[in-house]
Protein backbone atom coordinates (compact mmCIF):
# COMPACT_ATOMS: atom_id res chain seq x y z
CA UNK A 1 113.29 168.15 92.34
CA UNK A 2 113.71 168.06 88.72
CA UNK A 3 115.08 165.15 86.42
CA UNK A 4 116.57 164.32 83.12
CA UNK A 5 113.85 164.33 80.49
CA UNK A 6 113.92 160.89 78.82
CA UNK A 7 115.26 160.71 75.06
CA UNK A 8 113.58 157.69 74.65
CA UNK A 9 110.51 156.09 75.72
CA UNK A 10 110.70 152.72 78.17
CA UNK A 11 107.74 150.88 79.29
CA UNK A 12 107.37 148.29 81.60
CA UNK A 13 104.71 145.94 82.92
CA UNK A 14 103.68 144.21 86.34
CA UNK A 15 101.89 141.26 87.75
CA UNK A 16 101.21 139.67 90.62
CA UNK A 17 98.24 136.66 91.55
CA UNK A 18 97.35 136.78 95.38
CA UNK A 19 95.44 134.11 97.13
CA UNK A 20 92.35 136.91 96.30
CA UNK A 21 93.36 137.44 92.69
CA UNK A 22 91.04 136.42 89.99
CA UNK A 23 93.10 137.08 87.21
CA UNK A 24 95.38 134.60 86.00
CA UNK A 25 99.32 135.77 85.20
CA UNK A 26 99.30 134.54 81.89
CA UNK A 27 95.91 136.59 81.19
CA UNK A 28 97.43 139.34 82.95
CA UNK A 29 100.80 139.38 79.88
CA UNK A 30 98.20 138.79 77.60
CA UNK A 31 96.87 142.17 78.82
CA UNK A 32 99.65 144.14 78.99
CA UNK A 33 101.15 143.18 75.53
CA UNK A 34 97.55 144.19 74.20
CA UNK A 35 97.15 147.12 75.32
CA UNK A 36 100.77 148.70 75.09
CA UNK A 37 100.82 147.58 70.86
CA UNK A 38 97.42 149.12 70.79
CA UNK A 39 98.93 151.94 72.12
CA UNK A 40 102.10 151.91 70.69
CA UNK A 41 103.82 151.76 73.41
CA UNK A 42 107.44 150.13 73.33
CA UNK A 43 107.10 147.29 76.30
CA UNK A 44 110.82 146.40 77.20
CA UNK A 45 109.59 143.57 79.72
CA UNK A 46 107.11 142.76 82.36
CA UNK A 47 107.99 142.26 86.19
CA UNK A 48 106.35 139.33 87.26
CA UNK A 49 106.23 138.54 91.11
CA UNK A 50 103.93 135.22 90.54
CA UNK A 51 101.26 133.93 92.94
CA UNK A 52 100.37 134.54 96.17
CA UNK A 53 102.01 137.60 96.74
CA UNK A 54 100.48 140.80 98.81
CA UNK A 55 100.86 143.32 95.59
CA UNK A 56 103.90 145.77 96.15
CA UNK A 57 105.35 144.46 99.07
CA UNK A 58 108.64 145.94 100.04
CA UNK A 59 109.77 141.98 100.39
CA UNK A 60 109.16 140.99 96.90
CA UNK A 61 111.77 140.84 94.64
CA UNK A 62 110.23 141.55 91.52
CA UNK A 63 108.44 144.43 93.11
CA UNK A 64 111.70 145.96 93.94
CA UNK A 65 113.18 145.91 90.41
CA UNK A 66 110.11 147.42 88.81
CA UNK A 67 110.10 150.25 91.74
CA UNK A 68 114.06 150.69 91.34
CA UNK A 69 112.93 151.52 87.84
CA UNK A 70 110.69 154.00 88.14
CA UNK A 71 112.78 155.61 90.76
CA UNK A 72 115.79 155.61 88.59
CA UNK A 73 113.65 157.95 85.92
CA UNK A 74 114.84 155.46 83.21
CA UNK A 75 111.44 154.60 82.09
CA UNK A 76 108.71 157.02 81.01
CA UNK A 77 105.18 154.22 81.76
CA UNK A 78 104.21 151.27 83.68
CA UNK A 79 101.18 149.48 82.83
CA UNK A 80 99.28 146.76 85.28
CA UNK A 81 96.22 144.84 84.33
CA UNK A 82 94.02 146.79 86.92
CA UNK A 83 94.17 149.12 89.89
CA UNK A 84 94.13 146.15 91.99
CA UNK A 85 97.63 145.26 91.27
CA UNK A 86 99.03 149.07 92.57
CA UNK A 87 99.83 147.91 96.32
CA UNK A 88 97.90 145.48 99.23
CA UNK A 89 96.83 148.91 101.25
CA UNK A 90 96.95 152.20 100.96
CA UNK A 91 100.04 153.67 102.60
CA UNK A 92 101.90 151.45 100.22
CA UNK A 93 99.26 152.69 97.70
CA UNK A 94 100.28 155.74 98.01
CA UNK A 95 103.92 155.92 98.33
CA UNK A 96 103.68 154.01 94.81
CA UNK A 97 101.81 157.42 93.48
CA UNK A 98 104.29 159.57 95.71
CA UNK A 99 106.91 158.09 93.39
CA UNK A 100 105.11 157.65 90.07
CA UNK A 101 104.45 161.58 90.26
CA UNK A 102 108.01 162.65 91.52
CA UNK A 103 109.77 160.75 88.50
CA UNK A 104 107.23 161.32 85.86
CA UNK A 105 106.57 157.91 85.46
CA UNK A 106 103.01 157.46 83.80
CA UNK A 107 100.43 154.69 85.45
CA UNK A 108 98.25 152.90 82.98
CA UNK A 109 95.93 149.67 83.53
CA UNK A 110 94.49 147.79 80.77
CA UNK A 111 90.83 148.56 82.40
CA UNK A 112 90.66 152.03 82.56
CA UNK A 113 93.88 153.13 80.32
CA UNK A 114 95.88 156.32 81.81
CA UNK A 115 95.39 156.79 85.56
CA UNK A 116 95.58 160.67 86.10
CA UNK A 117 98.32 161.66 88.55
CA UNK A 118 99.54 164.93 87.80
CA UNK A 119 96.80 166.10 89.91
CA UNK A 120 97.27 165.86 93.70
CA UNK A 121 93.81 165.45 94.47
CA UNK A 122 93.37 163.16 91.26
CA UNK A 123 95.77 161.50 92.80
CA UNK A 124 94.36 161.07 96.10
CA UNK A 125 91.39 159.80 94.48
CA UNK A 126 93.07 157.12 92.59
CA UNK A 127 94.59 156.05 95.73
CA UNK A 128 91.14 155.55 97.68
CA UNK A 129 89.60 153.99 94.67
CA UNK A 130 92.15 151.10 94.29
CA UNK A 131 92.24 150.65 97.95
CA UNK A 132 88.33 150.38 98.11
CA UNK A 133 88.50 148.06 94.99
CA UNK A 134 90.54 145.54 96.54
CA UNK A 135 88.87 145.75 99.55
CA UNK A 136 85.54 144.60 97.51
CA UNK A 137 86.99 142.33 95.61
CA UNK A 138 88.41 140.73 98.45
CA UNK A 139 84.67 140.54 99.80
CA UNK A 140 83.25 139.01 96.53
CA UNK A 141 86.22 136.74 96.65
CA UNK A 142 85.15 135.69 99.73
CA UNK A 143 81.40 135.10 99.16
CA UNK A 144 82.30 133.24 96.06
CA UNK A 145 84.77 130.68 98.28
CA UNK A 146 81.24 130.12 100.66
CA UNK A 147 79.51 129.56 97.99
CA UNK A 148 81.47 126.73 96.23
CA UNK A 149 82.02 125.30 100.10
CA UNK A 150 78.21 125.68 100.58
CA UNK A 151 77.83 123.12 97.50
CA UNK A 152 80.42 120.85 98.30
CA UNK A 153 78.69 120.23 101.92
CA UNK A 154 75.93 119.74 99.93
CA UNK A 155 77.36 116.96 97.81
CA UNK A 156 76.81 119.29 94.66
CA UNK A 157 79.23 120.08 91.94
CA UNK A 158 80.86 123.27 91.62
CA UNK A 159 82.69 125.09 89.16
CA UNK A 160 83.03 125.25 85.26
CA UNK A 161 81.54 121.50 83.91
CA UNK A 162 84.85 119.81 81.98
CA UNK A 163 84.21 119.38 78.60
CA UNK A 164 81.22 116.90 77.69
CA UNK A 165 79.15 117.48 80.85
CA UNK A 166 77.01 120.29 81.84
CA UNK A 167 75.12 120.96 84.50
CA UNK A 168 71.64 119.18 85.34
CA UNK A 169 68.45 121.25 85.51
CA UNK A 170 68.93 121.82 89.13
CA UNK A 171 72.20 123.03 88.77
CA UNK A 172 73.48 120.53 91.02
CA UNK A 173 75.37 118.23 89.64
CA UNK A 174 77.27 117.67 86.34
CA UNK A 175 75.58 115.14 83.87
CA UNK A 176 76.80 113.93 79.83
CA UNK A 177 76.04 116.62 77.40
CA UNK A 178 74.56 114.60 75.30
CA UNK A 179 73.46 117.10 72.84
CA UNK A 180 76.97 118.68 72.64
CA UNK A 181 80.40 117.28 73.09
CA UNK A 182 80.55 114.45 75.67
CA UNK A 183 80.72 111.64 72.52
CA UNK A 184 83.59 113.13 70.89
CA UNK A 185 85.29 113.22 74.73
CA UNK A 186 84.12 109.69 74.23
CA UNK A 187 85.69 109.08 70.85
CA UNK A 188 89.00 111.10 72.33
CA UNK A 189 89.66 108.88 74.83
CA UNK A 190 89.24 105.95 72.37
CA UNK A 191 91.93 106.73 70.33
CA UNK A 192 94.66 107.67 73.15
CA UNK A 193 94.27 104.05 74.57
CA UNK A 194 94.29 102.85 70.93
CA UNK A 195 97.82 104.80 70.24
CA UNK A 196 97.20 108.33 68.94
CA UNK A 197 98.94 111.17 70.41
CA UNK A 198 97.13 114.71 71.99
CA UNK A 199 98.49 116.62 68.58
CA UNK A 200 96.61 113.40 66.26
CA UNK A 201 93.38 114.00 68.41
CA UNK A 202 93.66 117.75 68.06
CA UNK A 203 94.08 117.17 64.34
CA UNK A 204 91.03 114.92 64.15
CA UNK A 205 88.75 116.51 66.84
CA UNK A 206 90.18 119.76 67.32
CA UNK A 207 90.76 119.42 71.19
CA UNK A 208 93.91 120.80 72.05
CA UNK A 209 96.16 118.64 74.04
CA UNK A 210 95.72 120.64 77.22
CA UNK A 211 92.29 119.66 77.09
CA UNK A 212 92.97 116.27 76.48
CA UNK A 213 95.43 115.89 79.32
CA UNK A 214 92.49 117.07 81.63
CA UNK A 215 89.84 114.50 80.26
CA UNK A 216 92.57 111.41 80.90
CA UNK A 217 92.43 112.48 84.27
CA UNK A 218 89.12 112.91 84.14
CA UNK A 219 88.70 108.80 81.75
CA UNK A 220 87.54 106.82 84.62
CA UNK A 221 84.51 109.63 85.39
CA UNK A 222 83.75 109.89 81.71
CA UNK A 223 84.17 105.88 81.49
CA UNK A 224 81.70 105.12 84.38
CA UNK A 225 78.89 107.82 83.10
CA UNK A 226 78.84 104.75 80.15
CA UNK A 227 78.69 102.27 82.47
CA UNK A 228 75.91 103.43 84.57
CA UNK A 229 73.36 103.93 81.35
């Protein structure tokens, strides 16, 4: 079959967050409008099918538009944040590639740049090597969630320490950072409940206000740790 070549080059983008991703949407933009103005490539929008969604599944809406797209021959690239994102399997994997290749429609991720298609068996390849990537990541996914359940059996703490604590020499449990921040979260906290606003403490102590939202719902912890000494 032959098609219309393009006078005029039209990108798009996609995203998607499973339940498995690790990738935030908003990181996932971020990534897209990087790498297409590094490569100047003209981005006319970005397909976003949120969370929790199973990659290019025939029932998601925004997966439909961006695959109406590249089957219409109107656009010349797409551009994902990783292989990952392609499809949940790979027969869906691979009709993707069936129809990136009939309508000339180039592939790129912001990992690895250009995926090769115009080879059939380069194609093939690409197919089994985002299929086996999810599949792993899935795995690691998986080990990660035991992990973090592991510690919270154990009465440990888990994750990233909010700003002000770290974690104790064990690596158990979060305690003040007393060498690093956890007096200015102390300081913070005293001027909200003495009338300043998130943009006056960012101003002053250069915590933005998203920050600051998560240590007010974090006062009482921060609070006690005083008490307690």
């Amino acid at each position: 079959m032959t098609h219309e070549v393009k006078t005029m080059a039209e990108v798009i983008g996609y995203t998607r967050l499973s339940q498995d991703s690790d990738t935030s949407i908003e990181r996932q933009k971020r990534h897209i409008r990087e790498y297409t103005v590094e490569h100047g490539m003209p981005l006319e929008r970005i397909y976003d099918d949120g969370e929790r969604t199973s990659g290019w599944d025939e029932s998601r809406e925004k997966y439909q538009q961006a695959r109406s797209r590249v089957q219409s021959g109107e656009i010349d690239a797409i551009v994902i944040n990783d292989k990952r994102r392609l499809a949940r399997d790979f027969d869906e994997t691979m009709r993707l590639i069936l129809d990136l290749r009939e309508y000339g429609v180039e592939a790129h991720t912001f990992e690895e740049g250009k995926l090769d298609l115009s080879d059939p068996v380069q194609a093939a390849v690409e197919v089994l090597q985002a299929a086996s990537e999810h599949e792993a990541k899935k795995k690691e996914i998986e080990r990660a969630r035991e992990a973090v359940q592991e510690r919270m059996e154990n009465g440990y703490d888990h994750g990233r320490p909010p700003m002000g604590f770290r974690f104790d020499d064990e690596g158990e449990q979060w305690v003040p950072d007393r060498d690093g921040e956890f007096d200015t979260v102390l300081e913070a906290i005293c001027m909200v409940e003495t009338g300043s606003t998130y943009r006056e403490v960012e101003g002053e102590l250069d915590i933005p206000p998203s920050t600051m939202s998560g240590i007010m719902d974090r006062r009482e912890q921060y609070l006690g740790v005083c008490k307690n000494e």
